[in-house]
Protein backbone atom coordinates (compact mmCIF):
# COMPACT_ATOMS: atom_id res chain seq x y z
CA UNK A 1 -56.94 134.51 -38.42
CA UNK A 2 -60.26 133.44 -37.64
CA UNK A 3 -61.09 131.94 -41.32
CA UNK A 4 -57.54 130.79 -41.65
CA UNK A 5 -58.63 128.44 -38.46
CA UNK A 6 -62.15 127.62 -39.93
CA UNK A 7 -60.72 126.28 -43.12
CA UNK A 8 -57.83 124.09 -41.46
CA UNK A 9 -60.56 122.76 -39.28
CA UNK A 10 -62.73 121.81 -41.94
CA UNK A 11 -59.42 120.70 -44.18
CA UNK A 12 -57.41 118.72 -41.70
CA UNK A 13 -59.73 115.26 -41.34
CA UNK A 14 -60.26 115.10 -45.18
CA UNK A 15 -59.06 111.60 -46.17
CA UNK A 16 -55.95 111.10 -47.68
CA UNK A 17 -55.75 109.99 -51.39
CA UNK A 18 -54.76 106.39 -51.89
CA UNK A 19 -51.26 106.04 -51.31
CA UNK A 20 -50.25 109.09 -50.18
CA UNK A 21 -47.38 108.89 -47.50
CA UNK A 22 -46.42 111.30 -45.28
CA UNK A 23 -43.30 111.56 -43.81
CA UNK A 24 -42.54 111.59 -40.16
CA UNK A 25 -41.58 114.83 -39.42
CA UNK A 26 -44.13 116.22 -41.18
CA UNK A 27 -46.95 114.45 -39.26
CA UNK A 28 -45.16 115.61 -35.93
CA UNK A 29 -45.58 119.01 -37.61
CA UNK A 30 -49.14 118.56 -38.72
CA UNK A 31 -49.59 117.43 -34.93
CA UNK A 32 -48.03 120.38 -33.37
CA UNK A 33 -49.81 123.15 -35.22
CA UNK A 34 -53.40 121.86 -34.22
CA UNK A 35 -52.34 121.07 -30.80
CA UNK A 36 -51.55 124.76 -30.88
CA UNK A 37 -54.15 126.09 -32.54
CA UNK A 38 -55.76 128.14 -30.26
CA UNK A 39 -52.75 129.90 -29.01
CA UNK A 40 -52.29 131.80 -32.47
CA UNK A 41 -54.07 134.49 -31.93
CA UNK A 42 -51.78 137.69 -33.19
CA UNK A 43 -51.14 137.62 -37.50
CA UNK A 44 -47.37 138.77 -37.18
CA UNK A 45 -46.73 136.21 -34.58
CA UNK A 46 -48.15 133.25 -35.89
CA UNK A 47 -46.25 134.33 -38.92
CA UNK A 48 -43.05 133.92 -37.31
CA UNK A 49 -44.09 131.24 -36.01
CA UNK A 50 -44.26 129.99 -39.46
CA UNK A 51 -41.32 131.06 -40.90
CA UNK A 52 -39.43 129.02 -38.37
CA UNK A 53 -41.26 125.83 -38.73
CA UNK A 54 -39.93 123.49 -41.10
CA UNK A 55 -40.39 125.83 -44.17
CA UNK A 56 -37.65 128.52 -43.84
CA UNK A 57 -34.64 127.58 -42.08
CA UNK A 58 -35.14 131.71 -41.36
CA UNK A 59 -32.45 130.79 -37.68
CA UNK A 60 -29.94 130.06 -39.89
CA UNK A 61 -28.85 133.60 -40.76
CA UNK A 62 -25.35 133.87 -42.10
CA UNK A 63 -24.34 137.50 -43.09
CA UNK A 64 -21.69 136.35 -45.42
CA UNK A 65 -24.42 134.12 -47.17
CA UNK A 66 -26.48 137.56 -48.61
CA UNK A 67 -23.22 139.21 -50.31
CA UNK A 68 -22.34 135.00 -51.95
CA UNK A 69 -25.78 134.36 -52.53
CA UNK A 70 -25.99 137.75 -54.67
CA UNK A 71 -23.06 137.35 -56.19
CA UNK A 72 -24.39 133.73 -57.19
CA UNK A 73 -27.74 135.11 -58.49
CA UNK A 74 -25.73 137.49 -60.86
CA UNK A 75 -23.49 134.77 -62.74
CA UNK A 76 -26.55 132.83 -62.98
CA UNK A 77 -29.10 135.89 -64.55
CA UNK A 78 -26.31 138.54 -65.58
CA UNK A 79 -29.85 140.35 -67.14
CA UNK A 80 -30.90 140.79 -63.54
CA UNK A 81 -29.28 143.23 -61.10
CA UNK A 82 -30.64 142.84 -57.15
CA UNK A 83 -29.86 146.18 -56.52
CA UNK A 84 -32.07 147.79 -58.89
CA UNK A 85 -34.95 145.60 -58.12
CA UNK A 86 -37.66 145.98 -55.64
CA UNK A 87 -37.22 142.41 -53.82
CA UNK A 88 -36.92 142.98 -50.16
CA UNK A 89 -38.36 140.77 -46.89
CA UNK A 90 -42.08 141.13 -46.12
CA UNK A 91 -42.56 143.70 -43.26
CA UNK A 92 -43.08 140.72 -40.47
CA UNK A 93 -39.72 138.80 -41.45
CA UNK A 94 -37.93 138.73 -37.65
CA UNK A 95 -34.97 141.12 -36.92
CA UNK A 96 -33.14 138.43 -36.24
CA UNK A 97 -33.37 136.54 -39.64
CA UNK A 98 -32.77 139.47 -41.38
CA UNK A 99 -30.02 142.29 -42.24
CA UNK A 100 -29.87 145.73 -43.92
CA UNK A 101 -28.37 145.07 -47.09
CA UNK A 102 -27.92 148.18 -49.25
CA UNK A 103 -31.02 150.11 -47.94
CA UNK A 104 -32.74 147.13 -47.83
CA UNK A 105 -34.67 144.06 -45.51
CA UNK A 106 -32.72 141.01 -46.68
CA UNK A 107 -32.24 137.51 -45.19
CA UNK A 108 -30.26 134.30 -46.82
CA UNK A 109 -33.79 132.71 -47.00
CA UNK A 110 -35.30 135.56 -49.67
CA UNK A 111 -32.46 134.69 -52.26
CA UNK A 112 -33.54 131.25 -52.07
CA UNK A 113 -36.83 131.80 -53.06
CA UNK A 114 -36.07 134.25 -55.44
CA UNK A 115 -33.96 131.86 -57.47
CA UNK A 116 -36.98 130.07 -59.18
CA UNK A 117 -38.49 133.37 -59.83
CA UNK A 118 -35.50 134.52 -61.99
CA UNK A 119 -34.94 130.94 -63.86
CA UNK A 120 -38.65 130.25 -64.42
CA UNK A 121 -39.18 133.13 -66.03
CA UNK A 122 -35.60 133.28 -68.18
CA UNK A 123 -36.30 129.20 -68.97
CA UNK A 124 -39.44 128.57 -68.88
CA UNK A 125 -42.04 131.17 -69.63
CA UNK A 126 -41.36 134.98 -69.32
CA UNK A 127 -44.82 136.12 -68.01
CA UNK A 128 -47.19 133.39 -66.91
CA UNK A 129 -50.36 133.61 -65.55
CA UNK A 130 -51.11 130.54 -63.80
CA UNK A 131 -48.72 128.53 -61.67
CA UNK A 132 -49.44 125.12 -59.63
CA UNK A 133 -47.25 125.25 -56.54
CA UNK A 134 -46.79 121.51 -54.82
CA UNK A 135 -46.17 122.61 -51.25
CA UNK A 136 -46.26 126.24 -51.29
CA UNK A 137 -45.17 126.60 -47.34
CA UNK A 138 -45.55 129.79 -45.64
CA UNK A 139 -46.35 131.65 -49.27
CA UNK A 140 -43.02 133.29 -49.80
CA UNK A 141 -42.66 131.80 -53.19
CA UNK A 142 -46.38 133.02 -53.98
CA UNK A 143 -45.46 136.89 -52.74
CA UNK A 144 -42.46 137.00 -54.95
CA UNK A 145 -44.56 135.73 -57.69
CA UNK A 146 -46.93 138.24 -57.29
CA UNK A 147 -45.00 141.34 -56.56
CA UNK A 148 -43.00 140.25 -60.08
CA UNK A 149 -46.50 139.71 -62.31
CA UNK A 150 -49.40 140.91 -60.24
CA UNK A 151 -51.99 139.72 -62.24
CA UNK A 152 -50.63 136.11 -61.76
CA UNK A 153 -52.93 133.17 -60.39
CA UNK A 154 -51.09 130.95 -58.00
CA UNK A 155 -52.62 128.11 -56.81
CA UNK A 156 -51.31 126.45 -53.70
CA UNK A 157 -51.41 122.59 -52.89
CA UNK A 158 -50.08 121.26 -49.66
CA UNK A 159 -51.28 120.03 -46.18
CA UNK A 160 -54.03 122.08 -44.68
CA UNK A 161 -51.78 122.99 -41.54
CA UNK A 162 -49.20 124.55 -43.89
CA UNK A 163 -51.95 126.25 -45.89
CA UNK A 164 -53.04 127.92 -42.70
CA UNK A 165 -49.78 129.71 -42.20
CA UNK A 166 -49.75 130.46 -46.19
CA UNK A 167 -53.14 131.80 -46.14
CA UNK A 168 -52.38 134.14 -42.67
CA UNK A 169 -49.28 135.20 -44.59
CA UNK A 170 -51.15 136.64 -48.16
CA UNK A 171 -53.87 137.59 -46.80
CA UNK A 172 -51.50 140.06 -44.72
CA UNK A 173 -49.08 140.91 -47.84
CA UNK A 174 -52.26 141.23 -50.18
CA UNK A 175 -55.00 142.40 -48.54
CA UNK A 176 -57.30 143.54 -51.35
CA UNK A 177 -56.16 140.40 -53.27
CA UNK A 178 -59.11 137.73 -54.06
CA UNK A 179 -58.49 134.31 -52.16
CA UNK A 180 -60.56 130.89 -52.58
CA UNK A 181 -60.13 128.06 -50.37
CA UNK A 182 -61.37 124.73 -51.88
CA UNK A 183 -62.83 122.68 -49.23
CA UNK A 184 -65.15 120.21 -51.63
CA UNK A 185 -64.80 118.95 -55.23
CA UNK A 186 -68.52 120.30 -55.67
CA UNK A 187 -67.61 123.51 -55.10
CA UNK A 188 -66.07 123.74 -58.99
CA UNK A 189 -69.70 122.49 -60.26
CA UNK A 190 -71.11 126.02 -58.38
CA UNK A 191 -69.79 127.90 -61.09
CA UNK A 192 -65.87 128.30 -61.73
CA UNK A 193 -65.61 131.99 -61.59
CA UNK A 194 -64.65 132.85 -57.47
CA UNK A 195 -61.77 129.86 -58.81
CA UNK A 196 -60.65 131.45 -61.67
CA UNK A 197 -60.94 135.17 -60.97
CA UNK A 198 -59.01 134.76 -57.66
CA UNK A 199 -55.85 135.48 -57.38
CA UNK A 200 -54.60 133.06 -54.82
CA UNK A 201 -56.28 129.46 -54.63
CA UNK A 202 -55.82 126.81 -51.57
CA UNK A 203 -56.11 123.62 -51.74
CA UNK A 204 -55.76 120.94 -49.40
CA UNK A 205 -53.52 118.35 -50.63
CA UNK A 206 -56.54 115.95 -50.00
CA UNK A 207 -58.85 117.66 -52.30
CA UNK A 208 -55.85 117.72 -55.43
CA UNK A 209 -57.75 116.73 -58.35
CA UNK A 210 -60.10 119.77 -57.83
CA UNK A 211 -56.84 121.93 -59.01
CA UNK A 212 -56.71 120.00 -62.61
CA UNK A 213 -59.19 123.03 -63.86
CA UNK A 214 -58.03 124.89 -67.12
CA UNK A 215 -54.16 125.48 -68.28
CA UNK A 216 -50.91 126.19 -65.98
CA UNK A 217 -47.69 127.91 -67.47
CA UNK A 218 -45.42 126.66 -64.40
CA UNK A 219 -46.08 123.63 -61.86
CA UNK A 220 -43.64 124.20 -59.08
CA UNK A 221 -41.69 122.72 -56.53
CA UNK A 222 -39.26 123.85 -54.12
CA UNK A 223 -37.67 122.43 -51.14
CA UNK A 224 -40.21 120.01 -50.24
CA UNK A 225 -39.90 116.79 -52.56
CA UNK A 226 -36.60 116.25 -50.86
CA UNK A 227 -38.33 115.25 -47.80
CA UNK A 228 -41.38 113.03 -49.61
CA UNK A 229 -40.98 109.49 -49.83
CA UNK A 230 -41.22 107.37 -53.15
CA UNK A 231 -44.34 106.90 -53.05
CA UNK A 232 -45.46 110.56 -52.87
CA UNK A 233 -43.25 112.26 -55.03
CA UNK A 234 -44.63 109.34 -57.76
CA UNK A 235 -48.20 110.58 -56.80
CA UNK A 236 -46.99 113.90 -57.94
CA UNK A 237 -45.25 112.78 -60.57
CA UNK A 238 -48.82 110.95 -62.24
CA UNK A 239 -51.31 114.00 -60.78
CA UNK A 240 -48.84 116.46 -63.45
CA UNK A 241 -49.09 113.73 -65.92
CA UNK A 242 -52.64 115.01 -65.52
CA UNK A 243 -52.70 118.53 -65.36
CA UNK A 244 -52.76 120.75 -68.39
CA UNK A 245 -49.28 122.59 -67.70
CA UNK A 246 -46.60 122.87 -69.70
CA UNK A 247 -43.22 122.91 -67.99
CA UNK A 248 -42.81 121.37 -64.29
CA UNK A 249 -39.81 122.92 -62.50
CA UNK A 250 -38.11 121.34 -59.24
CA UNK A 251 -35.68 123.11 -57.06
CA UNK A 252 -34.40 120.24 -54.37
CA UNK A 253 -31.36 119.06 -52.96
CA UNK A 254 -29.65 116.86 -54.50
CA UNK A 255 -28.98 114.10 -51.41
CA UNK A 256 -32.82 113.14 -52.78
CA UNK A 257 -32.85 112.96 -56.29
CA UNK A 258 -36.34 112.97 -57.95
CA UNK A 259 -35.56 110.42 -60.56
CA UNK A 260 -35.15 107.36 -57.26
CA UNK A 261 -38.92 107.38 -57.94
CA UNK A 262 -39.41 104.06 -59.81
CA UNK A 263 -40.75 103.86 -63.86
CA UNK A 264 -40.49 108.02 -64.26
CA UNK A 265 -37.89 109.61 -66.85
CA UNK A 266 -36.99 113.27 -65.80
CA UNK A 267 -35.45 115.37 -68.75
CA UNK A 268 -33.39 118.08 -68.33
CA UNK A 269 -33.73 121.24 -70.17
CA UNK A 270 -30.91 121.97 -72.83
CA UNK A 271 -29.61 125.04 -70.89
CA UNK A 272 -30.16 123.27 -67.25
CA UNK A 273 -28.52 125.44 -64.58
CA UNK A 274 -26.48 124.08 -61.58
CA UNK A 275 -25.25 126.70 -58.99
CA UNK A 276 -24.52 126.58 -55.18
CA UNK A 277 -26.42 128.77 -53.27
CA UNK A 278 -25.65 127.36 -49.46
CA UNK A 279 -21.97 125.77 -48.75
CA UNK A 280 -22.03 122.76 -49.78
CA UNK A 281 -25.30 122.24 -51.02
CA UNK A 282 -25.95 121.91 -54.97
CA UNK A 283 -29.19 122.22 -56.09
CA UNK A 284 -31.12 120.97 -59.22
CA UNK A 285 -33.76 122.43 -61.22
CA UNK A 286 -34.94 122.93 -64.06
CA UNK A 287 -36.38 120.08 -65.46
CA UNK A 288 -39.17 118.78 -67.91
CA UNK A 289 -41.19 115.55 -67.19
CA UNK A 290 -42.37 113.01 -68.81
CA UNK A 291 -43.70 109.25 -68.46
CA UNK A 292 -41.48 106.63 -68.46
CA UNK A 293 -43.88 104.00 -70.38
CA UNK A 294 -41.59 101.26 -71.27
C-alpha cells in the first residue's frame, strides 16, 4: 500500500504529453482518488474500492448474464470449455458482484475480461510473451494473462491513479512476482534488466515513450478507448505506429468507433469476430492497424 502511494505521488504531477486530452469523468476520477488517498489504508478494501470505480461495472451483477455470457464464449471458442478451466474471481472480488457458478467464484465482469484472453490467443498469437496494455485498470486483464502464460511480461500504461489500484491489486494476486514502476525516462539508461526481467511493468501514461523498449506480441485495449476523445485515441494510434508489436487488438463498444479518429485506416482481420456479450451491446475487436498516409 505504502509504495503503491509513493509511486502515484511521484507519478501524478508528471506533465502531460502534448496533446493529450483527458476526458471529464476521468479527471473527476483522477481527483477523487488523491483527495482520498489517505483513507486507503486496508489492500482488500481499497481493492473494492477499485473494482467499483469506473473500471468494472462489478454493481451490475445479473445472474442470468454468467449462464448467456458462457454460452456466448463457447460459440465463439468451441476449443475452449469454462468448465474445465481454472478461471475463477480473485479471492477479494465482493460477495455481492459475484455468484457460485458450478463450484466456482464467478461474476458477469470476469467473462468480459476473459474474452480477449481466448481471441488473442486463437487470432493473434497462441503464447506471447510480451503484451502492451493501453489502460490496464484495476489489473484484471493482467491476472488472467498471467494465470494463462505465467511467464508473460505485461506492461501496463494508464494514469498513475489507475495504476495505483492495478499495482495494489498484483502485487496481492502475485506476490513473489517481479514489479517495476517507471517513474523517469533515465531509469532505462541504468541498465534494462529490473525492466525486462520483471514480470509486471507500470507506467504512467506521462512517461509512454519509456515503454517503446524491445518487441511486443499483443498491444491491447479494452473498454477504455470508448471513453477517449479524438485526440487521444490518435495519440495512441501514432505511439503503436511506434512500438515494435505486431498485432494491436481493441475490444470497445461500438457507440465509439475507433476509426472517427481522423487520417487512420483500421483493418480488420479476415476471421474478425462479432458477438454480444451484454444485451444490447455489440462489441468490436480484433483488428490490425495501420497508417492512413494518403
Amino acid at each position: 500500500m505504502a509504495l503503491a502511494k509513493a509511486h502515484l505521488l511521484a507519478a501524478r504531477d508528471l506533465p502531460l504529453p502534448e496533446g493529450f486530452v483527458i476526458e471529464t469523468g476521468w479527471r473527476n476520477h483522477q481527483d477523487n482518488v488523491n483527495r482520498d488517498l489517505d483513507s486507503f489504508t486496508n489492500c482488500p478494501e481499497t481493492i473494492e474500492k477499485g473494482n467499483g470505480s469506473p473500471f468494472n461495472h462489478r454493481a451490475n451483477f445479473d445472474p442470468g448474464l454468467i449462464e448467456r455470457k458462457v454460452k456466448a464464449l463457447h460459440e465463439a471458442f468451441p476449443e475452449f470449455n469454462f468448465l474445465e478451466s481454472s478461471y475463477c474471481e480473485h479471492p477479494d472480488a465482493s460477495d455481492s458482484s459475484t455468484q457460485d457458478w458450478n463450484g466456482r467464484k464467478v461474476s458477469n465482469i470476469l467473462l468480459w475480461h476473459l474474452y480477449p484472453v481466448l481471441a488473442c490467443r486463437k487470432y493473434l498469437c497462441q503464447q506471447p510473451r510480451r503484451i502492451l496494455e493501453i489502460g490496464g485498470g484495476c489489473g484484471d486483464q493482467a491476472r488472467l494473462w498471467k494465470q494463462t502464460i505465467p511467464e508473460i511480461q505485461w506492461v501496463d500504461i494508464d494514469l498513475p491513479e489507475s495504476l495505483f489500484f492495478a499495482e495494489i491489486f498484483l502485487r496481492r494476486n502475485f506476490p513473489e512476482a517481479m514489479f517495476t514502476y517507471i517513474l523517469e525516462e533515465r531509469q532505462l539508461f541504468d541498465g534494462p534488466e529490473p525492466y525486462t526481467m520483471a514480470d509486471f511493468v507500470f507506467c504512467p501514461i506521462q512517461l509512454a515513450k519509456t515503454a517503446n523498449l524491445g518487441h511486443y506480441d499483443i498491444a491491447i485495449n479494452q473498454g477504455s478507448m470508448q471513453e477517449m476523445p479524438p485526440a487521444t485515441i490518435d495519440h495512441w494510434l501514432r505511439f503503436l505506429e511506434q512500438v515494435n508489436v505486431d498485432s494491436f487488438y481493441s475490444l470497445n463498444y461500438d457507440v465509439t468507433p475507433l476509426d472517427r479518429t481522423k487520417g487512420w485506416e483500421l483493418i480488420r482481420r479476415e476471421e474478425p469476430l462479432v458477438i454480444t456479450m451484454d444485451s444490447g451491446v455489440n462489441l468490436e475487436q480484433g483488428w490490425r492497424i495501420k497508417r492512413n498516409h494518403a
